[in-house]
Every structure is written in structure tokens, then in C-alpha cells.
C-alpha atoms as a PDB file:
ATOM      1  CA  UNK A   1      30.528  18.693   5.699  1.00  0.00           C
ATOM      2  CA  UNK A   2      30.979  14.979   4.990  1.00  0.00           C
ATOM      3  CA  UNK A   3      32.982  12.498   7.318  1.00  0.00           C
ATOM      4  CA  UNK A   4      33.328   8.910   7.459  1.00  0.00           C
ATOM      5  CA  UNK A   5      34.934   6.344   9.807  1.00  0.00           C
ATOM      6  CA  UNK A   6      35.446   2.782  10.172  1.00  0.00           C
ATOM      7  CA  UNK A   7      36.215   1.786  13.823  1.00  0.00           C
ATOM      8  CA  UNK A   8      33.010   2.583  15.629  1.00  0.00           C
ATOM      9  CA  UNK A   9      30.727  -0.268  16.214  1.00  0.00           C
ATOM     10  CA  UNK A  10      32.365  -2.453  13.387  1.00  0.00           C
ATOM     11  CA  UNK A  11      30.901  -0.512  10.526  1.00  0.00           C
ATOM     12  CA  UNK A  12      31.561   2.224   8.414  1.00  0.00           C
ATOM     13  CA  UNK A  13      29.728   5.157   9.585  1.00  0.00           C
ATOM     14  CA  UNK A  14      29.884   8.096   7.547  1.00  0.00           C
ATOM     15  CA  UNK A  15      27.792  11.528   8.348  1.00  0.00           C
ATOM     16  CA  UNK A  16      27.226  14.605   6.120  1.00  0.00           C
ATOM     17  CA  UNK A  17      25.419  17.573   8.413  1.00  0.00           C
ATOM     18  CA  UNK A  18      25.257  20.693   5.968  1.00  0.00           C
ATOM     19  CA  UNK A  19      26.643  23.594   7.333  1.00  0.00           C
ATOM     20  CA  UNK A  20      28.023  21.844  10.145  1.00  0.00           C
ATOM     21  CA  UNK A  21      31.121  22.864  11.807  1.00  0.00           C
ATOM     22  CA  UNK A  22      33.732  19.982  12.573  1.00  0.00           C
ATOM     23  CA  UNK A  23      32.669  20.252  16.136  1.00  0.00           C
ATOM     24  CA  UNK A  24      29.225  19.115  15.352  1.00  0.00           C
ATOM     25  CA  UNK A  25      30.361  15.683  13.291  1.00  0.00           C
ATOM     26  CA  UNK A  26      32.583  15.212  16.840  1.00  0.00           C
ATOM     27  CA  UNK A  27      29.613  15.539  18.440  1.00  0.00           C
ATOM     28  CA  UNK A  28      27.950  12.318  16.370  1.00  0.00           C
ATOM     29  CA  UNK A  29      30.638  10.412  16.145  1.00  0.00           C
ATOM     30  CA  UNK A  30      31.545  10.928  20.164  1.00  0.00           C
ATOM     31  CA  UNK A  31      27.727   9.482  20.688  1.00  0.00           C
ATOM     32  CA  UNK A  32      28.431   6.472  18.153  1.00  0.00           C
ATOM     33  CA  UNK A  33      31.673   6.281  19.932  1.00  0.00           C
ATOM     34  CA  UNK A  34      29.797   5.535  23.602  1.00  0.00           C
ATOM     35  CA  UNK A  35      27.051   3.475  21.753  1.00  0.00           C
ATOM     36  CA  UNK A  36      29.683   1.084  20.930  1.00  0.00           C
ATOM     37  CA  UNK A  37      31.320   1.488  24.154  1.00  0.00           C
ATOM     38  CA  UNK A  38      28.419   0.155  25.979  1.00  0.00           C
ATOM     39  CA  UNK A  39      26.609  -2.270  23.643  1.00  0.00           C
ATOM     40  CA  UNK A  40      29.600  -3.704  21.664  1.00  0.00           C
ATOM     41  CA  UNK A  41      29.612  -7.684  21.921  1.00  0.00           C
ATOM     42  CA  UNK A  42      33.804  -7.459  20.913  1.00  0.00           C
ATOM     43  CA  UNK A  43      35.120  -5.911  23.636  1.00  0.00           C
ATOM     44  CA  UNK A  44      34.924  -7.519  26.650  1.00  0.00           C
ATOM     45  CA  UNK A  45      34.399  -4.431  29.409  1.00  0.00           C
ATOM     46  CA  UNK A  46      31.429  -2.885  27.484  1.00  0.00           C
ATOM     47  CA  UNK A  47      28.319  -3.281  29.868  1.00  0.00           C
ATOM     48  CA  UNK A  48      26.529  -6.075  27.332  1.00  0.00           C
ATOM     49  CA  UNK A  49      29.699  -8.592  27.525  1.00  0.00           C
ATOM     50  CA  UNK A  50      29.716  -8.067  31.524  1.00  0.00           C
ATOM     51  CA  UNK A  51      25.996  -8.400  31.955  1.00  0.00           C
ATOM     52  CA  UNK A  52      26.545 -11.759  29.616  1.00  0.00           C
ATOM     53  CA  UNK A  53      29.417 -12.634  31.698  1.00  0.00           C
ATOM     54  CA  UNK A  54      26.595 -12.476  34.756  1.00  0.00           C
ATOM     55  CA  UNK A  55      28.870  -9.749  36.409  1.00  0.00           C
ATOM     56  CA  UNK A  56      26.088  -6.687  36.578  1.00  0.00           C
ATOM     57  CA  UNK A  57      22.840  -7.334  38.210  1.00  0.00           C
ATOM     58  CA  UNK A  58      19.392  -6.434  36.637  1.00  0.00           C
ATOM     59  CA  UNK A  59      19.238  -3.277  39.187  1.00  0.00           C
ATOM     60  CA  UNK A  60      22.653  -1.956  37.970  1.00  0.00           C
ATOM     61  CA  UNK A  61      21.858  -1.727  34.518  1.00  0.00           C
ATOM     62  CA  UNK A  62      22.451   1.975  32.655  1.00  0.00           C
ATOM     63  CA  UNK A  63      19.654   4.039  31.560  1.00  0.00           C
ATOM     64  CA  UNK A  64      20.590   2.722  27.885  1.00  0.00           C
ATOM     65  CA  UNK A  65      20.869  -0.701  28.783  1.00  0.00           C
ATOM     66  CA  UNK A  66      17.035  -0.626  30.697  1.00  0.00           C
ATOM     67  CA  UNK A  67      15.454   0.832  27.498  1.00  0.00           C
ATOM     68  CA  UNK A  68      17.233  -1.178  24.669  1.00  0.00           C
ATOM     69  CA  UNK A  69      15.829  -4.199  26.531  1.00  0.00           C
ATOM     70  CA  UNK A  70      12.448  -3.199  26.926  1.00  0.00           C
ATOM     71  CA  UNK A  71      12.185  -2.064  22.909  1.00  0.00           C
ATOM     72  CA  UNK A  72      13.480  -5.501  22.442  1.00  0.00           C
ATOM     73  CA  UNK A  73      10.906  -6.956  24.524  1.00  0.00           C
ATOM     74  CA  UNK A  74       8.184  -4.831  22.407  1.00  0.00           C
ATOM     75  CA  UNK A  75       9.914  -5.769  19.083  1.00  0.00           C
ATOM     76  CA  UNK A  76       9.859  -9.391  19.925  1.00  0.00           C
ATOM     77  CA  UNK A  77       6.250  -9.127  21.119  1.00  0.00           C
ATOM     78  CA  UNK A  78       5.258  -7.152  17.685  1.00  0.00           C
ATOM     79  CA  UNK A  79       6.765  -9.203  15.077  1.00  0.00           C
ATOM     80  CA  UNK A  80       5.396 -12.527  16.880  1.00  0.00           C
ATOM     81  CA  UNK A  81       8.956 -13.573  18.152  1.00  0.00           C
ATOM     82  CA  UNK A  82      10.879 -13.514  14.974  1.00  0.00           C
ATOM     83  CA  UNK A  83      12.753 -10.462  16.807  1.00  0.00           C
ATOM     84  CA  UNK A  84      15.093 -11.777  19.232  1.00  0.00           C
ATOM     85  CA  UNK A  85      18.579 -10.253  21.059  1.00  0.00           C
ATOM     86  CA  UNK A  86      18.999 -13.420  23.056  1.00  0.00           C
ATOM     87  CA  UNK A  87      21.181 -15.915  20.594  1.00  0.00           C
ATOM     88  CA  UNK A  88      21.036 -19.380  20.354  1.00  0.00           C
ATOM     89  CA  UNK A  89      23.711 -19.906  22.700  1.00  0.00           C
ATOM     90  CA  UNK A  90      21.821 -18.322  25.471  1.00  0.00           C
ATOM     91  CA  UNK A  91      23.924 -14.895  25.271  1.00  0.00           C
ATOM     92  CA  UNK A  92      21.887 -11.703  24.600  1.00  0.00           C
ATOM     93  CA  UNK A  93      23.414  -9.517  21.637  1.00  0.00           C
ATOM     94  CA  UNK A  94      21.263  -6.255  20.834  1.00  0.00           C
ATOM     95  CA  UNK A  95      22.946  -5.072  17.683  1.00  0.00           C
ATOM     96  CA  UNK A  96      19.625  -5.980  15.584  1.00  0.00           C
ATOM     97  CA  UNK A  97      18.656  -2.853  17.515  1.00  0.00           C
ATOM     98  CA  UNK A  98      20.911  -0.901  18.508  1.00  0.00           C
ATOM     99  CA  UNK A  99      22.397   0.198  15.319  1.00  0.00           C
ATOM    100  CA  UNK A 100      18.775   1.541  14.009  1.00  0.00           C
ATOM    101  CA  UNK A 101      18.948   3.079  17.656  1.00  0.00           C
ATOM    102  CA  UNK A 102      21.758   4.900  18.022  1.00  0.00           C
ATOM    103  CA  UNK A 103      21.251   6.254  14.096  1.00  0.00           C
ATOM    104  CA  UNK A 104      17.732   7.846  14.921  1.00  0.00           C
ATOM    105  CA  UNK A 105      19.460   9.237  18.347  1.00  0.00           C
ATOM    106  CA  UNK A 106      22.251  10.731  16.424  1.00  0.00           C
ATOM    107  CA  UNK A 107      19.973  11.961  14.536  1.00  0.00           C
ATOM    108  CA  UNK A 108      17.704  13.915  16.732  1.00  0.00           C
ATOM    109  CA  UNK A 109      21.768  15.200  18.383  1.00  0.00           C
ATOM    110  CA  UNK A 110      22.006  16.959  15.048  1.00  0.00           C
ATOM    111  CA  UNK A 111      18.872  18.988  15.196  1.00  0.00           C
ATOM    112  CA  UNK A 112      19.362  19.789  18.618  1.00  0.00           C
ATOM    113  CA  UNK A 113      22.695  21.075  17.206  1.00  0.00           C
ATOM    114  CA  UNK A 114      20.504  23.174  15.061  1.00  0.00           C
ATOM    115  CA  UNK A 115      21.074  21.388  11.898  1.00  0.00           C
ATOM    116  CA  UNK A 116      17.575  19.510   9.568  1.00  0.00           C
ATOM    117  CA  UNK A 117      19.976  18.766   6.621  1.00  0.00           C
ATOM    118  CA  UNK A 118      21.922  15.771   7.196  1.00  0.00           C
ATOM    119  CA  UNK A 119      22.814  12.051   5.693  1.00  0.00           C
ATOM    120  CA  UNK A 120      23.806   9.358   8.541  1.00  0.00           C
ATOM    121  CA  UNK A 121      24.437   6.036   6.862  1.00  0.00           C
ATOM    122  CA  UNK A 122      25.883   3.219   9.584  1.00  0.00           C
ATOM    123  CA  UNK A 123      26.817  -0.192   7.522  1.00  0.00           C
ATOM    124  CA  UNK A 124      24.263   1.024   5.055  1.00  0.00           C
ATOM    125  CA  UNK A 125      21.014   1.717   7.277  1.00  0.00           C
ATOM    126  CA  UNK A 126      20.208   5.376   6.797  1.00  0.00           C
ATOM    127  CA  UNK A 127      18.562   8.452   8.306  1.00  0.00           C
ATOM    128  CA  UNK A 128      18.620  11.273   6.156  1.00  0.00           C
ATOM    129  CA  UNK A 129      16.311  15.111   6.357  1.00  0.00           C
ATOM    130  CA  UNK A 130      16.333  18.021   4.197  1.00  0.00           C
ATOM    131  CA  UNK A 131      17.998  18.160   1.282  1.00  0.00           C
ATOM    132  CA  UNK A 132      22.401  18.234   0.490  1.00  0.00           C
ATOM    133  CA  UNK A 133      24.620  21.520  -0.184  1.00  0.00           C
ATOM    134  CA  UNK A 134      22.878  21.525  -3.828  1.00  0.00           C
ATOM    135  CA  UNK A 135      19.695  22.024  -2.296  1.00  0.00           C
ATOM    136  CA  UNK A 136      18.872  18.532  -3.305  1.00  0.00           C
ATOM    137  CA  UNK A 137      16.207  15.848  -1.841  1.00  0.00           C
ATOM    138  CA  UNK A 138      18.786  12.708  -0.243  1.00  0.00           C
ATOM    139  CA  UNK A 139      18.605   9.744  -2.605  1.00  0.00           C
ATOM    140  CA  UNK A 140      19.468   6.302  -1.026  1.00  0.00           C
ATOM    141  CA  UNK A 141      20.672   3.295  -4.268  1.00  0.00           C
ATOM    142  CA  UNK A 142      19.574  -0.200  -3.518  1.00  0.00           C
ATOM    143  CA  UNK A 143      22.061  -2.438  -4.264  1.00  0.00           C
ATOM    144  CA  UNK A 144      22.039  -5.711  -6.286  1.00  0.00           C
ATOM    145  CA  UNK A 145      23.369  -8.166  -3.520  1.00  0.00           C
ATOM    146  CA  UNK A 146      24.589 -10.411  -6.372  1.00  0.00           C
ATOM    147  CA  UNK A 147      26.805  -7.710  -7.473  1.00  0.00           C
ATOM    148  CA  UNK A 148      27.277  -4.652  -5.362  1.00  0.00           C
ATOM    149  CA  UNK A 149      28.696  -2.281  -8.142  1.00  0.00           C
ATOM    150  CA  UNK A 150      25.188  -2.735  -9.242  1.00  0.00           C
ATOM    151  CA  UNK A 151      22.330  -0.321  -7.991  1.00  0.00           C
ATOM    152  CA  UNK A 152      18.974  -2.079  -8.993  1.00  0.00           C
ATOM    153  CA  UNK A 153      16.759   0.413  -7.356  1.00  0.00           C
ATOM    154  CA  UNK A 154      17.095   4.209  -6.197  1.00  0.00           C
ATOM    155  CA  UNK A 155      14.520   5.380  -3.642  1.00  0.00           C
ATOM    156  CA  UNK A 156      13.854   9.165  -2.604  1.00  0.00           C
ATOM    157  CA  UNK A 157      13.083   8.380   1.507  1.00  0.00           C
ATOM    158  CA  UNK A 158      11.975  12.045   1.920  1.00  0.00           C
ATOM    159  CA  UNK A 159      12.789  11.986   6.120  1.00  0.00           C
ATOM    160  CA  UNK A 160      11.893   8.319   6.243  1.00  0.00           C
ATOM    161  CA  UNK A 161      14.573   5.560   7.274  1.00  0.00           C
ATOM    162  CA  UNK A 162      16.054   3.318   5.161  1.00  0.00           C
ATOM    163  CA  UNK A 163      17.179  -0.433   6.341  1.00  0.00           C
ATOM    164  CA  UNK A 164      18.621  -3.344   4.422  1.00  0.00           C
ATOM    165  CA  UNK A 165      18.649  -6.626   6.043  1.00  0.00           C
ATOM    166  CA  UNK A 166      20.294  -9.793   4.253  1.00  0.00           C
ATOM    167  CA  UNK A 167      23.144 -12.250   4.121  1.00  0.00           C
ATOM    168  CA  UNK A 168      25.172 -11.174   1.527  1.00  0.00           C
ATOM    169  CA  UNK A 169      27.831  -9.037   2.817  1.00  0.00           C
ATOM    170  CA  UNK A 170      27.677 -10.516   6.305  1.00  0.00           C
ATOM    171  CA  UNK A 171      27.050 -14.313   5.754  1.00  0.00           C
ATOM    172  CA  UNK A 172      24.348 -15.853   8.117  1.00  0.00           C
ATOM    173  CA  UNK A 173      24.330 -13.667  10.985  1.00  0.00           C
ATOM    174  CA  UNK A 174      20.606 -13.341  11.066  1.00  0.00           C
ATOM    175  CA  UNK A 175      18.646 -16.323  12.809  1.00  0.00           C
ATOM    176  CA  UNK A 176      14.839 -17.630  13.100  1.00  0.00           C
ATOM    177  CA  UNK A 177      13.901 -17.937  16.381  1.00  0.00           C
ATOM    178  CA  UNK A 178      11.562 -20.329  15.964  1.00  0.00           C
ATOM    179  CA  UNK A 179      14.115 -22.608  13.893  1.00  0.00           C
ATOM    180  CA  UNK A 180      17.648 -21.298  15.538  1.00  0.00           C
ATOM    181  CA  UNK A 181      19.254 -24.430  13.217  1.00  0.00           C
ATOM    182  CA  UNK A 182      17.836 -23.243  10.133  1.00  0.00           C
ATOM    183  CA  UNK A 183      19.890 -21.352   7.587  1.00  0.00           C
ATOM    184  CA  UNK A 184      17.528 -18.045   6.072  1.00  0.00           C
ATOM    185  CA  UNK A 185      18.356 -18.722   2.501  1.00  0.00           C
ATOM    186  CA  UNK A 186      15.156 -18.416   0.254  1.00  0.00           C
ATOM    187  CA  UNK A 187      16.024 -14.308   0.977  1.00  0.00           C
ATOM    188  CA  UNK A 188      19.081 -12.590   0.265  1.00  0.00           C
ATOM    189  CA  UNK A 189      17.954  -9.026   1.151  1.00  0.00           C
ATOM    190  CA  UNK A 190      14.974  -6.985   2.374  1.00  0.00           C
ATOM    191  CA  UNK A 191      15.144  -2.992   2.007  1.00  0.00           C
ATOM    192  CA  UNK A 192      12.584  -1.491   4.663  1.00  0.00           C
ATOM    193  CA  UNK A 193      11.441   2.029   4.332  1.00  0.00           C
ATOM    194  CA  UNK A 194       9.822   3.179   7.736  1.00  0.00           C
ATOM    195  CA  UNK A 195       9.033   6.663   9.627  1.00  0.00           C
ATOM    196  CA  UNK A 196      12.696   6.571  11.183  1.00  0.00           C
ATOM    197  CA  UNK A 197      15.857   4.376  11.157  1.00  0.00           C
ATOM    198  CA  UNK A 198      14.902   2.845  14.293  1.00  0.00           C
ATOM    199  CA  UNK A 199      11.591   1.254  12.812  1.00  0.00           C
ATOM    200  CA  UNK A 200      12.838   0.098   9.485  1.00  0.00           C
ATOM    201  CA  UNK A 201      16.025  -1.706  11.326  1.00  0.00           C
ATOM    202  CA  UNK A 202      14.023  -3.793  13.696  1.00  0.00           C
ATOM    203  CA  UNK A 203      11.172  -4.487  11.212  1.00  0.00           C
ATOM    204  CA  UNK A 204      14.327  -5.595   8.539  1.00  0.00           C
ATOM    205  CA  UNK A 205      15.521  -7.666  10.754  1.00  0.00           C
ATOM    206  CA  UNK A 206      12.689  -9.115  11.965  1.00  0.00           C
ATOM    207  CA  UNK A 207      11.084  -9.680   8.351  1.00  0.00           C
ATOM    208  CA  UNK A 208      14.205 -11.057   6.759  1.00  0.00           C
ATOM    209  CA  UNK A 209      13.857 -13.932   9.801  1.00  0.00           C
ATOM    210  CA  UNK A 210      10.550 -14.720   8.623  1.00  0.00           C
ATOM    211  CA  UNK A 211      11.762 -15.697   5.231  1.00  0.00           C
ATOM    212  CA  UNK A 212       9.575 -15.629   2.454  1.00  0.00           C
ATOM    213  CA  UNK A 213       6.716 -14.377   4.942  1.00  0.00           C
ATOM    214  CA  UNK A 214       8.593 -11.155   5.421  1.00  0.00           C
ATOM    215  CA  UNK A 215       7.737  -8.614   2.924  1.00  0.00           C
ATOM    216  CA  UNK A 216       3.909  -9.913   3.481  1.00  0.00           C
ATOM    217  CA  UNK A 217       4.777  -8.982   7.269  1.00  0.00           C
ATOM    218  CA  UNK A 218       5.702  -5.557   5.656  1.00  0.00           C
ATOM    219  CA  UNK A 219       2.590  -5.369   3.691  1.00  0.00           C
ATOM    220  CA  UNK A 220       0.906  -5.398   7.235  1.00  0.00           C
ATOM    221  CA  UNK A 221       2.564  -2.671   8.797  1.00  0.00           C
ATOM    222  CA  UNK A 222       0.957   0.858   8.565  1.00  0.00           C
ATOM    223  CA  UNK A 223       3.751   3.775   7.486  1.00  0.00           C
ATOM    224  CA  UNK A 224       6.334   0.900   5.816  1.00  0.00           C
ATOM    225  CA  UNK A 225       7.372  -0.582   2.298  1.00  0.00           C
ATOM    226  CA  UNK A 226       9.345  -3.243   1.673  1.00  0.00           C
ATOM    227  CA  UNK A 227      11.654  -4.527  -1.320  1.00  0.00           C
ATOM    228  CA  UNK A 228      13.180  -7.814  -1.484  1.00  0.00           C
ATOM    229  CA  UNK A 229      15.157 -10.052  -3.322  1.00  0.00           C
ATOM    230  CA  UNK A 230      15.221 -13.897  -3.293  1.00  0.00           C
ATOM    231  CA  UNK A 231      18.088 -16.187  -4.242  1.00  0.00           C
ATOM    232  CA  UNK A 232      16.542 -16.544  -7.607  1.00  0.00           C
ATOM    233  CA  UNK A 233      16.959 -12.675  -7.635  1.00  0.00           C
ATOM    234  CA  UNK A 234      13.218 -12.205  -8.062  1.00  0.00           C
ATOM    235  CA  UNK A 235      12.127  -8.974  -6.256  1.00  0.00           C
ATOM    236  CA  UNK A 236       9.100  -8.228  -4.849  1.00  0.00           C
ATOM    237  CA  UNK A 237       7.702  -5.293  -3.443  1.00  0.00           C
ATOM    238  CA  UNK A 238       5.108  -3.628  -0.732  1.00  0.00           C
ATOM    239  CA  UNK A 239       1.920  -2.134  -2.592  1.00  0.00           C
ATOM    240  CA  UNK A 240       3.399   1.716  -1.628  1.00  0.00           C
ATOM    241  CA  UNK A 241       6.938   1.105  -2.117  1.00  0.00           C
ATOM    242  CA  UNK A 242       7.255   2.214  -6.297  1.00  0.00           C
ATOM    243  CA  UNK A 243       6.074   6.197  -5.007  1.00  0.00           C
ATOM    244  CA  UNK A 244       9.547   6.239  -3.185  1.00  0.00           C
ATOM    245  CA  UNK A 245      11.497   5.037  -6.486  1.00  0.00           C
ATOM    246  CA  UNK A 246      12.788   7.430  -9.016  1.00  0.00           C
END
């Protein structure tokens, strides 16, 4: 069973769970529903607008809260500060890692709901296991960000997460913080293949930040590939990356 939505953190979220009863997809989308309850910089009584309006204290943050900001702190710390929630105005906005977050944790919901086979794609970042009805592996397209009815590359993931960063459905919402002034445009996207959603967000993120640098940064991890394009639509890829393409 397939379901999609597009009022939950901004994005179109759309799960497939095979064999799932409607009750199950409620169950996801209920989680994505309080993800974006808490974390959503829009509306202005979820718990990251109050603590940026200074109106929680550091002991009065949720569970959630207390954990997103300590993988931040380790994301920042691994990826030598090209990973940053706080924005250039001083305000602190977590949705480079949230999203990959609350994928992997809706995730691991449906296989305590007793499902393996399932497809969760939010705004394109992807966390996928098993195979479809068909008894088929998931497949994941890559799209050509200078025309998006054009798939340039179509990767098998085989339980791994799948993460496109970039600038060209979003405009510049991405930032260097080492150069907040800087526009990122020698990149226009960076597809990151890692052991779950989670990894492959922040790593996207972090790598299309570093510009040119990023799919090198890639290179360097252990248990990722990378595939990006520039804005002379030259792709390059990680060493490991072609044994995921069909």
C-alpha cells in the first residue's frame, strides 16, 4: 500500500509498506506529523521557533530536541564545520538533519510494525528495504537537475539510504559556514548513498557546502558513494558508486 502527502514538514512525503494495513501508513505519517510539530521553523509554537524565540531553557528541552542537537554537534565536529544548524542570522534551524532523522526513525516504526518491505521517500531523500509487491529490489532514478523529466542515473540502494543535496529545486538554501556570504554555485547536486537515510542526509548536506571538495569528502568516508553534478553538468563519482547503478 502506497500513500503520499504534501503538508507534513513542507515536503511531499510519500510511503509504500507492502502488506501494510492503512493503520500502519497512519502510524508513519502520525510520527512525520509530530516531527514537524516539534522541529518545524514555520510555525511559530513548535519547540525550535520558541527555543529561537529564547522562551524554553536548555533544561526544558524534549528528549528529541536534546539528541538532534547533540548529532548536530557530532556532524559539525565530523565534517570539519561545514555542518551547521545555527544560520547566519544567529537562529538555529535543524532541518539539514532532521529530515534524514525522522526518515530512518520512521523507518525502524515500520519494522517494529512487522513490516521489512517498504519505500519512504521525504522531498526525495529515501529509505527503502526488501523488495515491492512484484517481489522486486527498490530502484531510486537520479535526476538531471537541469531538467527533472530527465533521469541521468538509476541506482539499486539495496537497504542503503539515498540523499540528494543541491540548489536546483530549492534555490540557495544551503550555506558554507566558513563563508556564510558565499553563494555554493560550482555544484548543483550531490546524490549520497550511505548505510541509512540519516547518514547520507547529513553527509549531503555537509559535502554539497564544501563545494567542489565534497565528493572528495565522500571519497573519505568508509560505507558511502557519492555522485555529483557541477554547473557545467560534468558528473563525477566516488570509486564504489557505479556497483549501485543499473
Amino acid at each position: 500500500m502506497r500513500t503520499t502527502r504534501t503538508d507534513i514538514m513542507g515536503m511531499p512525503i510519500s510511503v509504500e509498506v507492502v502488506g501494510a494495513s492503512p493503520e500502519t501508513l497512519d502510524a508513519i505519517f502520525e510520527y512525520f506529523t509530530s516531527v514537524d510539530t516539534r522541529f518545524s521553523t514555520f510555525k511559530s509554537d513548535s519547540e525550535i521557533s520558541r527555543i529561537n524565540r529564547g522562551e524554553i531553557s536548555l533544561d526544558a528541552y524534549s528528549d528529541d530536541m536534546r539528541e538532534i542537537f547533540s548529532l548536530a554537534e557530532k556532524t559539525r565536529d565530523e565534517t570539519r564545520g561545514y555542518f551547521s544548524i545555527q544560520r547566519p542570522d544567529g537562529s538555529i534551524d535543524p532541518s539539514g538533519l532532521v529530515k534524514g532523522w525522522a526518515i530512518r526513525n520512521a523507518a525502524r516504526l515500520a519494522e517494529q510494525l512487522g513490516h521489512t518491505n517498504y519505500f519512504i521517500d521525504a522531498g526525495g531523500d529515501i529509505q527503502s528495504h526488501g523488495v515491492d509487491e512484484q517481489g522486486r529490489c527498490w530502484t531510486i532514478g537520479i535526476r538531471n537537475p537541469f531538467n527533472h523529466a530527465e533521469i541521468v542515473k538509476v541506482v539499486q540502494p539495496n537497504g542503503k539510504g539515498v540523499a540528494t543535496s543541491g540548489t536546483y529545486l530549492r534555490g540557495q538554501h544551503i550555506y558554507n559556514p566558513h563563508q556564510p556570504g558565499a553563494t555554493l554555485d560550482d555544484i548543483v547536486s550531490i546524490t549520497v548513498i550511505g548505510p541509512d537515510i540519516y547518514e547520507a542526509d547529513r553527509f549531503a548536506t555537509a559535502a554539497f557546502a564544501m563545494g567542489r571538495e565534497g565528493i572528495l569528502f565522500i571519497e573519505s568516508l568508509g560505507g558511502h558513494e557519492g555522485y555529483t553534478i557541477d554547473a557545467n553538468s560534468v558528473a563525477t563519482m566516488t570509486s564504489g558508486f557505479e556497483q549501485h547503478v543499473l
